[in-house]
Protein backbone atom coordinates (compact mmCIF):
# COMPACT_ATOMS: atom_id res chain seq x y z
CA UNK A 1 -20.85 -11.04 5.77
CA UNK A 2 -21.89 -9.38 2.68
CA UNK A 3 -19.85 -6.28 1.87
CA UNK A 4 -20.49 -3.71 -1.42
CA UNK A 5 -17.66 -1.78 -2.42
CA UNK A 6 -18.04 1.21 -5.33
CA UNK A 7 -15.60 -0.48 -8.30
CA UNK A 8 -14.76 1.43 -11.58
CA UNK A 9 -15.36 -1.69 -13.73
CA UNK A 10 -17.25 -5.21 -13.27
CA UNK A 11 -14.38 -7.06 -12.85
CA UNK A 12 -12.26 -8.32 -9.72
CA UNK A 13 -8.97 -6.87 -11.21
CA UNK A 14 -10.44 -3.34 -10.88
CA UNK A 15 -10.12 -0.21 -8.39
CA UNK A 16 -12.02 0.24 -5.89
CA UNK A 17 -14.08 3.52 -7.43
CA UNK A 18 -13.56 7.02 -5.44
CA UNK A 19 -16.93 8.34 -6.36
CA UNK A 20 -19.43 6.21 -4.00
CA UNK A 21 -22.94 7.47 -5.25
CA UNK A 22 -21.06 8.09 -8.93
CA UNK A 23 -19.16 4.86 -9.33
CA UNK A 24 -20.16 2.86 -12.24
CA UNK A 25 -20.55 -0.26 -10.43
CA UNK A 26 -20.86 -2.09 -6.67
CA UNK A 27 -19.30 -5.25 -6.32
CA UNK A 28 -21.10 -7.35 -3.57
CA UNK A 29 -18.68 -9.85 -2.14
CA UNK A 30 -19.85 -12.68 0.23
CA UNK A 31 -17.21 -13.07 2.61
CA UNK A 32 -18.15 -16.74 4.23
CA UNK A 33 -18.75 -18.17 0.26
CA UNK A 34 -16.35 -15.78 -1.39
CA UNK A 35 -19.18 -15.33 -4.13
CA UNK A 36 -19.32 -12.16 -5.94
CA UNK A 37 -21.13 -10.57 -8.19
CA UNK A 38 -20.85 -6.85 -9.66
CA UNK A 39 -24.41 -4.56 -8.97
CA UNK A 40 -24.86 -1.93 -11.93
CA UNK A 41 -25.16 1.65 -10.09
CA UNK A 42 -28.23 2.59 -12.12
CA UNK A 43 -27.73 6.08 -9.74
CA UNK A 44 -24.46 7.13 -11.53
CA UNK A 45 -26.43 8.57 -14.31
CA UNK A 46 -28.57 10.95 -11.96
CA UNK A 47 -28.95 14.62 -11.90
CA UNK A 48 -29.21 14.60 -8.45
CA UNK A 49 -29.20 12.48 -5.24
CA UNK A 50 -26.73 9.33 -6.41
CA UNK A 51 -25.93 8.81 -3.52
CA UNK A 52 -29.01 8.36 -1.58
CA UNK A 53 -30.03 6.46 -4.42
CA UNK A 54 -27.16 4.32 -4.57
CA UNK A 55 -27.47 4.00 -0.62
CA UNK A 56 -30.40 2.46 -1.40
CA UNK A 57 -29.53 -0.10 -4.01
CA UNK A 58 -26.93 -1.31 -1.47
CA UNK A 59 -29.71 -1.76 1.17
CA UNK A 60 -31.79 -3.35 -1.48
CA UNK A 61 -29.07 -5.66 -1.88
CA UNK A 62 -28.83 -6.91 1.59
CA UNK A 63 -25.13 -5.79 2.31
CA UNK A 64 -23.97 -5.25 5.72
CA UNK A 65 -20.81 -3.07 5.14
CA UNK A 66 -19.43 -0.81 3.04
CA UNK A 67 -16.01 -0.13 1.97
CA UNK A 68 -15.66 3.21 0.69
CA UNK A 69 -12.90 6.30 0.09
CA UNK A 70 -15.72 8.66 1.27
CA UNK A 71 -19.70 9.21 1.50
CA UNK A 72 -21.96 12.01 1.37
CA UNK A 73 -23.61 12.52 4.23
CA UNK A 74 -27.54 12.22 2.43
CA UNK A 75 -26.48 8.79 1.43
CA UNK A 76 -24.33 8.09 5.12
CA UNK A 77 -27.86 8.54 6.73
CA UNK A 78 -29.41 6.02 4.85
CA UNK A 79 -26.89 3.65 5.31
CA UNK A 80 -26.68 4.05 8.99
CA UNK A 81 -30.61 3.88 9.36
CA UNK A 82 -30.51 0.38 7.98
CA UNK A 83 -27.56 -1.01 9.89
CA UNK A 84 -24.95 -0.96 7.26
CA UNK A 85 -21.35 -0.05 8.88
CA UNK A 86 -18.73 2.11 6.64
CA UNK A 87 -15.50 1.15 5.91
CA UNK A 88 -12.93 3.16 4.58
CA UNK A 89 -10.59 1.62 2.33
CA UNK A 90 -6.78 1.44 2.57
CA UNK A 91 -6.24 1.62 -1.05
CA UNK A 92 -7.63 0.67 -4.26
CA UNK A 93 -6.85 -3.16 -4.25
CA UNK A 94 -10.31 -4.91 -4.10
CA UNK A 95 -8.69 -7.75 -2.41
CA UNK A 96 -6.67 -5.94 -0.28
CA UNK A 97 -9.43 -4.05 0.91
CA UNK A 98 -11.74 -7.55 1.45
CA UNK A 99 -8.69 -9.35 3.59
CA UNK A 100 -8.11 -6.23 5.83
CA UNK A 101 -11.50 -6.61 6.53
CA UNK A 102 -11.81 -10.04 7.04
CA UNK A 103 -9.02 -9.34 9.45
CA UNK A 104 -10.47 -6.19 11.45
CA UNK A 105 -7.67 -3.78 10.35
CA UNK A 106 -10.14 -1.52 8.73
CA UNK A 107 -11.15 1.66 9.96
CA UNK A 108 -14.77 2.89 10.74
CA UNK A 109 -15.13 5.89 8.13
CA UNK A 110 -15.66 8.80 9.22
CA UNK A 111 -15.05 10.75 5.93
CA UNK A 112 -18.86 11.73 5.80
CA UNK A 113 -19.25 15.23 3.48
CA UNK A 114 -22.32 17.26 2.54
CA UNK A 115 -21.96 15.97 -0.78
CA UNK A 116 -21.34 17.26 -4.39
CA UNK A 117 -24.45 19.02 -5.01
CA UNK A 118 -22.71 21.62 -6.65
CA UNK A 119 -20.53 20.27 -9.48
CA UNK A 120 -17.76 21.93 -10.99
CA UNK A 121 -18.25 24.40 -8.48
CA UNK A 122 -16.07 26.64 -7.10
């Protein structure tokens, strides 16, 4: 299965990023030939809408699951239309997160909000 998880740097060592449509990288893992490889979030940068726009990249990208703290609920519905389940993490080990899910002791997420469109708001 191929799984994307929002990561604060493009490296295995990292944490897995809080932000999902903000996070400065996705790493997509592979979890039959343990390949990875780390997806710039070219949506971080955005005005508006990074997470429907990272949804996308991560459809683009042929993942079937996410592993995530939380998700907007813009980008939730694009993820949902194309199949991909959410995850929610159990903590900010990358590896942590990967075996619990190789070993079905991760939770569907259901930590959908409306989303940030309002930052620094009150």
């Amino acid at each position: 299965m191929k799984i994307a998880i929002p990561v604060d740097d493009n490296s295995m060592d990292t944490s897995v990023c809080i932000s999902f449509g903000r996070a400065p990288y996705f790493l997509l893992y592979d979890t039959e030939t343990e390949e990875n490889n780390f997806l710039n979030n070219s949506a971080a940068a955005s005005q508006g809408g990074a997470g429907i726009k990272a949804a996308q990249n991560i459809v683009d990208s042929g993942a079937e699951a996410i592993i995530t703290p939380r998700c907007g609920e813009n980008a939730a519905e694009v993820l949902k239309v194309a199949e991909i389940a959410l995850y929610k993490n159990t903590n900010n080990s990358i590896r942590d997160n990967i075996e619990a899910l190789k070993e079905g002791k991760l939770n569907l997420l259901d930590d959908i909000h409306p989303g940030f469109h309002q930052h620094g708001g009150s």
